[in-house]
N, C-alpha and C. Protein backbone atom coordinates (compact mmCIF):
# COMPACT_ATOMS: atom_id res chain seq x y z
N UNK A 1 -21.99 -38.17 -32.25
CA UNK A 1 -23.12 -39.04 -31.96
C UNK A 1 -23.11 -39.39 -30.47
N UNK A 2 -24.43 -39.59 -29.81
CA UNK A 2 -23.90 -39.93 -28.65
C UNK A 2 -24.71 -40.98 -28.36
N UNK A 3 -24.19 -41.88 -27.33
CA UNK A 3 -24.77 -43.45 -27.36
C UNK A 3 -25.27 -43.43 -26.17
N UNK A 4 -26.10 -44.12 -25.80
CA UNK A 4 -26.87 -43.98 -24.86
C UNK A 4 -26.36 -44.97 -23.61
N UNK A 5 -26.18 -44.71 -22.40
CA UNK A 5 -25.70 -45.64 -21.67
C UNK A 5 -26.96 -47.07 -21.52
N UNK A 6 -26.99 -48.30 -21.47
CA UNK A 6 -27.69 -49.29 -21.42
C UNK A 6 -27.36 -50.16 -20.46
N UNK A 7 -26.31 -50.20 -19.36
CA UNK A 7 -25.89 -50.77 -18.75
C UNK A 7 -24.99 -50.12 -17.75
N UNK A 8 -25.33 -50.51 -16.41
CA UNK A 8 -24.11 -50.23 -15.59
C UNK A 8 -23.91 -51.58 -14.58
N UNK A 9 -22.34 -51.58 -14.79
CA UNK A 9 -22.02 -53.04 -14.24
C UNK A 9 -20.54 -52.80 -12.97
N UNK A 10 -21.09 -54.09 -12.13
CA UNK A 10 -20.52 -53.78 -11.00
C UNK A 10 -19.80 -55.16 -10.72
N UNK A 11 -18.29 -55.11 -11.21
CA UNK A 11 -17.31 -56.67 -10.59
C UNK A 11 -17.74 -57.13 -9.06
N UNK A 12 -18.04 -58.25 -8.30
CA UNK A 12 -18.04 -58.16 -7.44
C UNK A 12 -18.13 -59.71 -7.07
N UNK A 13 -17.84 -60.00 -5.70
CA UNK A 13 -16.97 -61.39 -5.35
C UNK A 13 -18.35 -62.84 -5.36
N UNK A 14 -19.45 -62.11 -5.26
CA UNK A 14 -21.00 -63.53 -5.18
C UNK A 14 -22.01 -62.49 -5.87
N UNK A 15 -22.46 -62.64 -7.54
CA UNK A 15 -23.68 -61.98 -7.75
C UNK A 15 -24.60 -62.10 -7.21
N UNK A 16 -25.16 -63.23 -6.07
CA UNK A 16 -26.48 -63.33 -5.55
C UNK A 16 -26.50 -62.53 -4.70
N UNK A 17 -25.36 -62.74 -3.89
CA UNK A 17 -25.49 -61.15 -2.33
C UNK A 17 -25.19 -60.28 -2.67
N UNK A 18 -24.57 -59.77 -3.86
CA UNK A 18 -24.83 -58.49 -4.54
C UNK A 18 -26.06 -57.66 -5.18
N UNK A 19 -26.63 -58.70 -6.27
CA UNK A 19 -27.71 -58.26 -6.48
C UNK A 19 -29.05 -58.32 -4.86
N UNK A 20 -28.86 -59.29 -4.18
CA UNK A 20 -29.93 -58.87 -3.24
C UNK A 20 -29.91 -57.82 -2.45
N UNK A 21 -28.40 -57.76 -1.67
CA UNK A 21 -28.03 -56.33 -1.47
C UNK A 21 -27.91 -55.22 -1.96
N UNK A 22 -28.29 -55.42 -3.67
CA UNK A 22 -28.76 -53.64 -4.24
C UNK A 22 -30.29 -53.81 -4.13
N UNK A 23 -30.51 -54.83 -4.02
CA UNK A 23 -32.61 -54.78 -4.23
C UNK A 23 -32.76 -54.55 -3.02
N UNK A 24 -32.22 -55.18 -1.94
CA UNK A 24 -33.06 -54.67 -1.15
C UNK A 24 -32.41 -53.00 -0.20
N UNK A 25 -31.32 -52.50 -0.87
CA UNK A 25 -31.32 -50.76 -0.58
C UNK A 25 -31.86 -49.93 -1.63
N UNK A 26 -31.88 -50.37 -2.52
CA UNK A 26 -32.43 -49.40 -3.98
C UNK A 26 -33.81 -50.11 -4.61
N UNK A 27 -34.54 -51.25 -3.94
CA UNK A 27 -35.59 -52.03 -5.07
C UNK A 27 -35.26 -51.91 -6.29
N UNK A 28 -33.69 -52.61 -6.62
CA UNK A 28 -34.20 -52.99 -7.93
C UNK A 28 -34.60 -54.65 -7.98
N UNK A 29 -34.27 -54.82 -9.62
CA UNK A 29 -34.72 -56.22 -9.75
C UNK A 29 -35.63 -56.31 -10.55
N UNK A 30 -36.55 -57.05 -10.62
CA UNK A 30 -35.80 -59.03 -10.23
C UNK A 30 -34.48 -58.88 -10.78
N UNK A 31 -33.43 -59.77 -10.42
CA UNK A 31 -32.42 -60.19 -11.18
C UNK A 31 -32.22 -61.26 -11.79
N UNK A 32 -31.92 -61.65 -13.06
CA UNK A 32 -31.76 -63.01 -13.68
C UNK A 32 -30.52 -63.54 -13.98
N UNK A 33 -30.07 -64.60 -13.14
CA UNK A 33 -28.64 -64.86 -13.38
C UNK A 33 -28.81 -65.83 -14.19
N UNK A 34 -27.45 -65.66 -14.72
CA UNK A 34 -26.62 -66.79 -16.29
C UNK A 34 -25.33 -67.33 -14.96
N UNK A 35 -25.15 -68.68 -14.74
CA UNK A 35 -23.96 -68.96 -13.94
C UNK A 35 -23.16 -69.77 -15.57
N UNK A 36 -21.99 -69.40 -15.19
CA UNK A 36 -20.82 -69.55 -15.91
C UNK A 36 -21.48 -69.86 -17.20
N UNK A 37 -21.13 -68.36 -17.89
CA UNK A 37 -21.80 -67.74 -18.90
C UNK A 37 -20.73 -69.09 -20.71
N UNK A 38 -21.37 -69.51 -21.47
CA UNK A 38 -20.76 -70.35 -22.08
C UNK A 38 -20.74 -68.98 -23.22
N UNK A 39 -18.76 -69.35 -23.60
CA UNK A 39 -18.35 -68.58 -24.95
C UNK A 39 -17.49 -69.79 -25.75
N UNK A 40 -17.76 -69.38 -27.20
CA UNK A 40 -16.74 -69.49 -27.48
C UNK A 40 -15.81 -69.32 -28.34
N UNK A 41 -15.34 -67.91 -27.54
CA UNK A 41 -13.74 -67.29 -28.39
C UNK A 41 -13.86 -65.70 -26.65
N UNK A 42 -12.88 -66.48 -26.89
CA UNK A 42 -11.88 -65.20 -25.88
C UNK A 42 -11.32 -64.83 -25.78
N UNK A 43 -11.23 -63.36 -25.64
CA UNK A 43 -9.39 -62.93 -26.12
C UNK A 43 -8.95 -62.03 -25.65
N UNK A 44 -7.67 -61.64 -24.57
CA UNK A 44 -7.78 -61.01 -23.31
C UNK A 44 -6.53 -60.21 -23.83
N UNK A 45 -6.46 -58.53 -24.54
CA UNK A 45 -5.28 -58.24 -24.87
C UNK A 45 -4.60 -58.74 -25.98
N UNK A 46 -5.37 -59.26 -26.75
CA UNK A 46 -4.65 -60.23 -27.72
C UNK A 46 -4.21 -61.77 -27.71
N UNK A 47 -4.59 -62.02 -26.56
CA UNK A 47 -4.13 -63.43 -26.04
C UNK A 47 -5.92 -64.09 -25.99
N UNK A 48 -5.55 -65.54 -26.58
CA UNK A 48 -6.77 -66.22 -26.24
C UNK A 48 -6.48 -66.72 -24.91
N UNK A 49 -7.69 -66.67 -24.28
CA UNK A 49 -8.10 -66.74 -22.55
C UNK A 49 -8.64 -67.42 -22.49
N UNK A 50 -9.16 -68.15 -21.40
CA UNK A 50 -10.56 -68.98 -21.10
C UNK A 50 -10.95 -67.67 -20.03
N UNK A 51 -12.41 -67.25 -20.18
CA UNK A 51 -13.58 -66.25 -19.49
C UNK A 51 -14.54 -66.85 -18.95
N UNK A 52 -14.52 -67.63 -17.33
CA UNK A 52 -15.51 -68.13 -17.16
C UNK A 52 -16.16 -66.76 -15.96
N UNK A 53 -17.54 -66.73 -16.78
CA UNK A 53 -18.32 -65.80 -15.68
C UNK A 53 -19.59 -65.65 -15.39
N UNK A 54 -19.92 -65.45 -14.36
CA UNK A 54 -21.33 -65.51 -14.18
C UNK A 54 -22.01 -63.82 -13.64
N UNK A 55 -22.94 -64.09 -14.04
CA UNK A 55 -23.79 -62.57 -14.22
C UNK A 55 -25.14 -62.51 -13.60
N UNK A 56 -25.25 -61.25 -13.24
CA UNK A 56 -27.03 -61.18 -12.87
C UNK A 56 -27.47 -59.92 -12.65
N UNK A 57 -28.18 -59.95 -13.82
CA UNK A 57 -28.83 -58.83 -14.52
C UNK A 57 -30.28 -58.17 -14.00
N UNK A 58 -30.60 -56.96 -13.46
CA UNK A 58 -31.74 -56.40 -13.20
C UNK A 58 -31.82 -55.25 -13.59
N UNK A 59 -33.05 -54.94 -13.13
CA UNK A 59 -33.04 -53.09 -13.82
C UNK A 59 -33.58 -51.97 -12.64
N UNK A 60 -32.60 -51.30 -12.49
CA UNK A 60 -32.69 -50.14 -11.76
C UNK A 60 -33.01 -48.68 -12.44
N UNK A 61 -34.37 -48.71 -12.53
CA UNK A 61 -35.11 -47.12 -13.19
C UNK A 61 -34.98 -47.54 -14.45
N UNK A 62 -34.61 -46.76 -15.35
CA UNK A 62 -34.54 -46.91 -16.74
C UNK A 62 -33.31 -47.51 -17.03
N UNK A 63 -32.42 -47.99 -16.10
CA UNK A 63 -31.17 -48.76 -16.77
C UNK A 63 -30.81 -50.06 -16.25
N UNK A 64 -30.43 -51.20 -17.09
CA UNK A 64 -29.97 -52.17 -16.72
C UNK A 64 -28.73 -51.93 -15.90
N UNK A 65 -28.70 -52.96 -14.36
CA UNK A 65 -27.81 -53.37 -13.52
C UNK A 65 -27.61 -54.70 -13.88
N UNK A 66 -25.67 -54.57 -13.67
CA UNK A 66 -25.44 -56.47 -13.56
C UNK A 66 -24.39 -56.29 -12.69
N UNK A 67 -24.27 -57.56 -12.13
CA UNK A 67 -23.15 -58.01 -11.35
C UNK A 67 -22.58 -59.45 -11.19
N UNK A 68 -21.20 -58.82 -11.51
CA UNK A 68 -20.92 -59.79 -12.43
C UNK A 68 -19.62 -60.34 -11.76
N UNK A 69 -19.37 -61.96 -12.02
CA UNK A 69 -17.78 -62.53 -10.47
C UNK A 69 -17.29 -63.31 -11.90
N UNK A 70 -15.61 -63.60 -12.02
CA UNK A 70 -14.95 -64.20 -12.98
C UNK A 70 -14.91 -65.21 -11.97
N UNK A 71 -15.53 -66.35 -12.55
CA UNK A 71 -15.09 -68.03 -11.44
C UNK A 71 -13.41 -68.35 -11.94
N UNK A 72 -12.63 -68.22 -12.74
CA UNK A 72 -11.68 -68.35 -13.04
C UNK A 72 -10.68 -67.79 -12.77
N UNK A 73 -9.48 -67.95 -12.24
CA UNK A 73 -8.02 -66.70 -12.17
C UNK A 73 -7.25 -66.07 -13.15
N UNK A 74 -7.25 -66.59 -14.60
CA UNK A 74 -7.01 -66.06 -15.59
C UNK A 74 -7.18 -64.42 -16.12
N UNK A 75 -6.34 -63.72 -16.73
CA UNK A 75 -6.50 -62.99 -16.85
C UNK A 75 -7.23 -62.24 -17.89
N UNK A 76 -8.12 -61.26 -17.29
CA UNK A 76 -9.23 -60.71 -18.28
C UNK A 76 -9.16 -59.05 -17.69
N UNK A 77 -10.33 -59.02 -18.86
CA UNK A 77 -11.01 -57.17 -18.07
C UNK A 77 -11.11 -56.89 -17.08
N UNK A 78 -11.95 -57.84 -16.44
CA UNK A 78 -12.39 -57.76 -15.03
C UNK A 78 -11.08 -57.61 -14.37
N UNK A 79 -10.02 -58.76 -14.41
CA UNK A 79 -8.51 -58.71 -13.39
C UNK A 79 -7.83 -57.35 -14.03
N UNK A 80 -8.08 -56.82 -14.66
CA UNK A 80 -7.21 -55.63 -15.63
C UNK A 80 -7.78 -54.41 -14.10
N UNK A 81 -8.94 -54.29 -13.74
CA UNK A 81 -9.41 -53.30 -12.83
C UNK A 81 -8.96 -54.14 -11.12
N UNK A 82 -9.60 -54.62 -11.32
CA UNK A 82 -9.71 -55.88 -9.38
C UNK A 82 -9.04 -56.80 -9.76
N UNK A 83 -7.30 -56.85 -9.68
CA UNK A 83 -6.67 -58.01 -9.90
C UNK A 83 -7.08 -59.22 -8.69
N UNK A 84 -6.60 -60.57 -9.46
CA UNK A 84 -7.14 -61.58 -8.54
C UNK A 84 -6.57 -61.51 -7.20
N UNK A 85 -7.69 -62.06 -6.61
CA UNK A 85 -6.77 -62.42 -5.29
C UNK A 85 -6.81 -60.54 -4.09
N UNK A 86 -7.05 -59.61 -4.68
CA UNK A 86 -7.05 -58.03 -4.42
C UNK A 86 -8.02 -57.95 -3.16
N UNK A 87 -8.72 -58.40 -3.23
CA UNK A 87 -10.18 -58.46 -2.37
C UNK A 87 -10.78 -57.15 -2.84
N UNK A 88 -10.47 -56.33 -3.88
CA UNK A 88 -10.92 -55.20 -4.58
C UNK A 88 -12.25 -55.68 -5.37
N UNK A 89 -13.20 -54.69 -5.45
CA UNK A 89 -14.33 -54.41 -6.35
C UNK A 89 -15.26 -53.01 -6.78
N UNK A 90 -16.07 -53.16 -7.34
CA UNK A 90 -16.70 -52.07 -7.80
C UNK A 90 -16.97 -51.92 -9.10
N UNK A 91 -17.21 -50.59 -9.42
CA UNK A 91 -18.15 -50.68 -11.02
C UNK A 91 -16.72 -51.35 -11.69
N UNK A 92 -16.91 -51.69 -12.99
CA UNK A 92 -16.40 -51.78 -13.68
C UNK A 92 -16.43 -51.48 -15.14
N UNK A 93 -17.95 -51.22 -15.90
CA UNK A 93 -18.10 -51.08 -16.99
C UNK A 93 -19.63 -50.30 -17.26
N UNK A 94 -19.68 -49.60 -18.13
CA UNK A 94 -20.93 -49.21 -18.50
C UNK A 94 -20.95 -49.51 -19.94
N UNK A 95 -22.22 -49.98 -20.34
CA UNK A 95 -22.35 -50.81 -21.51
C UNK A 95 -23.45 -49.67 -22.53
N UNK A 96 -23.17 -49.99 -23.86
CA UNK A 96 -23.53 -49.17 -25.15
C UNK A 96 -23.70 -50.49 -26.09
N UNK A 97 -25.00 -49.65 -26.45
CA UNK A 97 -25.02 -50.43 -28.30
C UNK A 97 -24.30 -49.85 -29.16
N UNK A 98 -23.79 -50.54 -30.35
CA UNK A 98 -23.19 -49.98 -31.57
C UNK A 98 -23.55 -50.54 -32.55
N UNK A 99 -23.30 -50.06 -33.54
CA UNK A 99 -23.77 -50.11 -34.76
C UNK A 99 -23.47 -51.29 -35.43
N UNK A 100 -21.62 -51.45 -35.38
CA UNK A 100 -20.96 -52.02 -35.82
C UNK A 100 -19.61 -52.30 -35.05
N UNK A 101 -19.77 -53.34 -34.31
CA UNK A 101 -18.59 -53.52 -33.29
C UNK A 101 -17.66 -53.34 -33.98
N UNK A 102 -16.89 -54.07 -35.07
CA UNK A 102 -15.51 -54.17 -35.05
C UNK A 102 -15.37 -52.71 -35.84
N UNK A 103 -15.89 -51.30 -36.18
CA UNK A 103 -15.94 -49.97 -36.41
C UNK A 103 -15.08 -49.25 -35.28
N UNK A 104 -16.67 -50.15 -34.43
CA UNK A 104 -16.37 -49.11 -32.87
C UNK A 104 -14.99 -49.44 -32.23
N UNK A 105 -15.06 -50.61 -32.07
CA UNK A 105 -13.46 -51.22 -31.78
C UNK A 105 -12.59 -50.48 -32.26
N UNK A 106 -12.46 -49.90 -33.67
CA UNK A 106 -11.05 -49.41 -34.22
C UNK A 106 -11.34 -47.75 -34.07
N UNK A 107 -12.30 -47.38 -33.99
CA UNK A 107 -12.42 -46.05 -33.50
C UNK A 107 -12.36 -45.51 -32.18
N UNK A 108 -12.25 -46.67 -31.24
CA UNK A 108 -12.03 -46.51 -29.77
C UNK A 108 -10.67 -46.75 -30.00
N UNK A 109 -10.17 -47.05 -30.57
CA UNK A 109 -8.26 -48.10 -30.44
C UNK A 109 -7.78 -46.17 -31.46
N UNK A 110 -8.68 -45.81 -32.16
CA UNK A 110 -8.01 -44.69 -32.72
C UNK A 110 -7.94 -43.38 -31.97
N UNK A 111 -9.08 -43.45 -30.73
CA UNK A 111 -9.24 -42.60 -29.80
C UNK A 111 -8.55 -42.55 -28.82
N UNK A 112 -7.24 -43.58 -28.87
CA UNK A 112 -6.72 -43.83 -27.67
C UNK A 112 -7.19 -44.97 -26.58
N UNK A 113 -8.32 -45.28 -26.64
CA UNK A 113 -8.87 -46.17 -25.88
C UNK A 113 -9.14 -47.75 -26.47
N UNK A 114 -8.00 -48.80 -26.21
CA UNK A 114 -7.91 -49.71 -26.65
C UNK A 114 -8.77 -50.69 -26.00
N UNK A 115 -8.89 -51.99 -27.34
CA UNK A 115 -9.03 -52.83 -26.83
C UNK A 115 -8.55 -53.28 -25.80
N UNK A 116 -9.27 -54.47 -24.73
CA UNK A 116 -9.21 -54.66 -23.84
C UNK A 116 -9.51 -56.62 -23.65
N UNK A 117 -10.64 -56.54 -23.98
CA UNK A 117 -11.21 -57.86 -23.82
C UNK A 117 -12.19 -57.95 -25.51
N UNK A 118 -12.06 -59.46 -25.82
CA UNK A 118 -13.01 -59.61 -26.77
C UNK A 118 -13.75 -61.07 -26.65
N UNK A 119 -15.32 -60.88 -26.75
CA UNK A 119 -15.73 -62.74 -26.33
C UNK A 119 -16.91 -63.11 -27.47
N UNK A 120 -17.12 -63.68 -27.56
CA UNK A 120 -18.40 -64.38 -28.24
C UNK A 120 -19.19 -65.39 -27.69
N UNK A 121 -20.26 -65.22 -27.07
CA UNK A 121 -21.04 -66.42 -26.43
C UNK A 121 -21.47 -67.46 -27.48
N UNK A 122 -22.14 -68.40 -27.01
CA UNK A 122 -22.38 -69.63 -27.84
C UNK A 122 -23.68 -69.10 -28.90
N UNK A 123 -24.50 -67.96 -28.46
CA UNK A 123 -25.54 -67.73 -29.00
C UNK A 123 -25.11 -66.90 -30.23
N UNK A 124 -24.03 -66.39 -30.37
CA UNK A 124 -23.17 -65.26 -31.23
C UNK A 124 -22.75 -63.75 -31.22
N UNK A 125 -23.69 -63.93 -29.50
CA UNK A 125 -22.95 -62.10 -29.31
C UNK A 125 -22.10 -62.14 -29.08
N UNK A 126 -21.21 -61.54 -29.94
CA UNK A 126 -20.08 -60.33 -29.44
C UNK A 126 -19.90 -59.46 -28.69
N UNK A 127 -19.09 -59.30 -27.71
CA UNK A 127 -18.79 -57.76 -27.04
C UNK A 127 -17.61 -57.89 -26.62
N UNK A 128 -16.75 -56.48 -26.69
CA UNK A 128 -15.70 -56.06 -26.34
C UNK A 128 -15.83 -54.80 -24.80
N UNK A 129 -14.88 -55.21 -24.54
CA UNK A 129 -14.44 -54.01 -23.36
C UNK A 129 -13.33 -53.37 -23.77
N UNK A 130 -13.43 -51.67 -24.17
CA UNK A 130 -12.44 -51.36 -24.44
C UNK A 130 -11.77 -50.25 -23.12
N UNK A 131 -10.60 -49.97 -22.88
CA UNK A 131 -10.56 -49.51 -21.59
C UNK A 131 -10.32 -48.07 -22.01
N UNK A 132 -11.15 -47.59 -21.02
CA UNK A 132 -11.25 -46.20 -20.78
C UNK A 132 -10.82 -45.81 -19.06
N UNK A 133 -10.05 -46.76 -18.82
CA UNK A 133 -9.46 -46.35 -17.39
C UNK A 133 -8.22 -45.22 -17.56
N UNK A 134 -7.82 -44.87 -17.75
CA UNK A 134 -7.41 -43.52 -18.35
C UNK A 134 -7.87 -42.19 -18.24
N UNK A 135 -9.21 -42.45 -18.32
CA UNK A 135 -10.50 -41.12 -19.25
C UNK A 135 -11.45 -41.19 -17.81
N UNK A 136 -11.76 -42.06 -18.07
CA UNK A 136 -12.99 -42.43 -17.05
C UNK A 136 -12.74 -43.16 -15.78
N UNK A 137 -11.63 -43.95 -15.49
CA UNK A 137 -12.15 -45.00 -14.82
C UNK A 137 -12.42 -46.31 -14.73
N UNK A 138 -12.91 -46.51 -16.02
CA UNK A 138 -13.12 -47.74 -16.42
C UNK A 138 -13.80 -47.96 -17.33
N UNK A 139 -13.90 -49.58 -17.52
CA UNK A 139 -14.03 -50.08 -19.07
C UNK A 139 -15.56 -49.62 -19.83
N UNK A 140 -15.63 -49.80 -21.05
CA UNK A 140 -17.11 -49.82 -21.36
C UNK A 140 -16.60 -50.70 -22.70
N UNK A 141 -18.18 -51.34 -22.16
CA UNK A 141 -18.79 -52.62 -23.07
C UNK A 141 -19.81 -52.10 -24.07
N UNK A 142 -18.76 -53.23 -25.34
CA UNK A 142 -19.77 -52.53 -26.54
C UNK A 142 -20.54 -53.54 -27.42
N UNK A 143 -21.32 -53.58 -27.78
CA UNK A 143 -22.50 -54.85 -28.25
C UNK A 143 -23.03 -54.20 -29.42
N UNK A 144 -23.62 -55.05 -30.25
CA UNK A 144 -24.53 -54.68 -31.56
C UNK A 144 -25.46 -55.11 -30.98
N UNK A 145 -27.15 -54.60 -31.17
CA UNK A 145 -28.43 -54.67 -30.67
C UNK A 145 -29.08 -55.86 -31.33
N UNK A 146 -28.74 -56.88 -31.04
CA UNK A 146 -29.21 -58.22 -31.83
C UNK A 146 -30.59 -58.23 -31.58
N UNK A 147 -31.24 -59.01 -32.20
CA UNK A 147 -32.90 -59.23 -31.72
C UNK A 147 -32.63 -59.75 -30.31
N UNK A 148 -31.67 -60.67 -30.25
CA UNK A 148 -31.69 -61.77 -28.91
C UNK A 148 -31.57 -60.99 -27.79
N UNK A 149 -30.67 -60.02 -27.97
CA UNK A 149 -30.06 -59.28 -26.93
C UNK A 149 -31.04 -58.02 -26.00
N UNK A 150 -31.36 -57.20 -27.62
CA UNK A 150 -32.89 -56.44 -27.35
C UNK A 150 -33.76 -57.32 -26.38
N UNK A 151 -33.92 -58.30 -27.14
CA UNK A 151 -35.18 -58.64 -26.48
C UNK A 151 -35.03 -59.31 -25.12
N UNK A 152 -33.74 -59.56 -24.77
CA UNK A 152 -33.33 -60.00 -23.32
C UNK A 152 -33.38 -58.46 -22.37
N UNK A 153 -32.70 -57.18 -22.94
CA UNK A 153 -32.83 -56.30 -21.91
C UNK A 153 -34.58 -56.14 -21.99
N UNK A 154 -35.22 -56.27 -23.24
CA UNK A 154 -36.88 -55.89 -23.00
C UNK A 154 -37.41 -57.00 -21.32
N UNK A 155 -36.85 -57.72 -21.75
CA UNK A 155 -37.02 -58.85 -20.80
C UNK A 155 -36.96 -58.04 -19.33
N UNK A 156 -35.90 -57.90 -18.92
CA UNK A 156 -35.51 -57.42 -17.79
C UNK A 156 -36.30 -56.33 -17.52
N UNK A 157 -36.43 -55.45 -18.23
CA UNK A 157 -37.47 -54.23 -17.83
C UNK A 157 -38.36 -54.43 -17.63
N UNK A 158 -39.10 -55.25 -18.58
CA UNK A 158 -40.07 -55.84 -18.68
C UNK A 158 -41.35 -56.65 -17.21
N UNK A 159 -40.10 -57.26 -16.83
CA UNK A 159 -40.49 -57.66 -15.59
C UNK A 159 -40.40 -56.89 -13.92
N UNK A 160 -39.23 -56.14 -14.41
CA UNK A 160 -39.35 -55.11 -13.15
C UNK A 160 -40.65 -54.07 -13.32
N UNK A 161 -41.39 -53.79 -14.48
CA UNK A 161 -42.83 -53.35 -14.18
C UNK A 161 -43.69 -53.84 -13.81
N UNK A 162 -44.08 -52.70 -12.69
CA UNK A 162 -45.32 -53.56 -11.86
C UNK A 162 -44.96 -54.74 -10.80
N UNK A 163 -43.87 -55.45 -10.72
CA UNK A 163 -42.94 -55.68 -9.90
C UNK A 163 -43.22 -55.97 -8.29
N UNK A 164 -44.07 -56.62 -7.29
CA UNK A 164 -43.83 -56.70 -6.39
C UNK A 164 -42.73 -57.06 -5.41
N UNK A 165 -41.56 -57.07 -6.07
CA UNK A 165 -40.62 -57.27 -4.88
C UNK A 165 -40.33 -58.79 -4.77
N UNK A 166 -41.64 -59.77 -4.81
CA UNK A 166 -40.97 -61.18 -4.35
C UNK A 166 -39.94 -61.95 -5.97
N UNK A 167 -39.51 -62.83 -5.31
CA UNK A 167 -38.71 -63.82 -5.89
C UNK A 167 -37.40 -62.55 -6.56
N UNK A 168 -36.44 -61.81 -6.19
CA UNK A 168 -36.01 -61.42 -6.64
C UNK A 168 -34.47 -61.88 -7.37
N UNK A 169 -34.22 -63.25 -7.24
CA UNK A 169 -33.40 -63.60 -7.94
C UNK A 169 -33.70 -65.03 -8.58
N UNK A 170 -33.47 -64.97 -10.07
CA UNK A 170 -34.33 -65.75 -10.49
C UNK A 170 -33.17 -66.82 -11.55
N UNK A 171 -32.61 -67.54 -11.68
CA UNK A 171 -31.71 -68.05 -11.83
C UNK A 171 -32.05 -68.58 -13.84
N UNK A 172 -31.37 -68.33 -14.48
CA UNK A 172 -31.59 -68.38 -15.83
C UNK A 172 -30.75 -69.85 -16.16
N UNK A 173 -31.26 -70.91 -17.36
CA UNK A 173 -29.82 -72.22 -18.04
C UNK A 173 -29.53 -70.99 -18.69
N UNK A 174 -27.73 -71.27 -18.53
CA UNK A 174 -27.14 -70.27 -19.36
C UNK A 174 -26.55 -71.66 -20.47
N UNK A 175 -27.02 -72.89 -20.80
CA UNK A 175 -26.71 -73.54 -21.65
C UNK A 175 -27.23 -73.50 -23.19
C-alpha cells in the first residue's frame, strides 16, 4: 500500500522567521501558528515527557509545510534528531495518514522502525513519530484522518488558493 506523503516538516529555532523566510523564497503560505500546542499524554521512548511545542503550518503546492520549535529542553523526537542546545536544524519528519495508528505503530516497530514519540492533544489527536533515521533520515509522523484534522489541512489549502501574499502569518488560540 502506499501512503501518500501529507506533510513535510522542518525543526527549527523561531517558526515565525522560518515560515516567513520560506514564503517569502518559495510563496508559500499563509501560515497558521498553534503557540505551545496543549497535550495531554506524552511519551518520549517510553517515558512520559512534558512536549511543549509550537507550530506553523502552510502549504507549499500540493503539500502541507510546518515548522515547528520545542519551547522546552526535555527530551523528545525533535531532541532525538537536533539535540538541545546543538544549534542544529532541519527537516525532521514527513507526515502520513493511517488507518489505524496503534496497527501502524506495531507494523513500523515490526519493520524495524520503532517507536519514537507518542502525544495526544487536548482535542484527541493522536500521533506518533516513529524513527526512520536509519532508512531515511528521519522521523515520520503518523495520524488517523479525523474530521478535525481533515478539515484543518482543507483549511490550510484552502486558503493558500487564490492567495495574495498579504498577512502571511496568521496566529491561531491553540487553547
Amino acid at each position: 500500500m502506499t501512503l501518500a506523503v501529507r506533510q513535510i516538516a522542518y525543526f527549527v529555532a523561531d517558526i515565525r522567521a522560518a515560515a516567513m523566510a520560506h514564503h517569502k523564497t518559495y510563496g508559500s503560505g499563509p501560515f497558521f501558528i498553534l503557540d505551545h500546542i496543549p497535550l495531554v499524554r506524552s511519551e518520549h521512548r517510553g517515558v512520559s515527557r512534558p512536549l511543549d511545542h509550537s507550530s506553523a503550518y502552510g502549504q507549499w503546492g500540493q503539500v502541507m509545510i510546518e515548522f515547528v520549535q520545542q519551547n522546552n529542553a526535555d527530551p523528545s523526537a525533535y531532541h532525538d534528531l537536533y539535540p538541545q542546545g546543538s544549534g542544529r536544524f532541519g527537516l525532521h519528519h514527513l507526515a502520513i495518514f493511517v488507518d489505524k495508528l496503534d496497527q501502524s505503530i506495531a507494523d513500523y516497530e515490526k519493520a524495524g522502525v520503532p517507536l519514537a514519540q507518542y502525544a495526544e492533544t487536548t482535542t484527541g489527536t493522536g500521533f506518533a513519530f516513529v524513527d526512520a533515521t536509519a532508512t531515511l533520515g528521519h522521523m515520520i509522523e503518523l495520524y488517523e484522518p479525523s474530521d478535525g484534522l481533515v478539515g484543518f489541512y482543507a483549511h490550510v489549502a484552502g486558503a493558500a488558493g487564490g492567495w495574495d501574499g498579504q498577512d502571511p502569518l496568521r496566529t491561531l488560540n491553540s487553547g
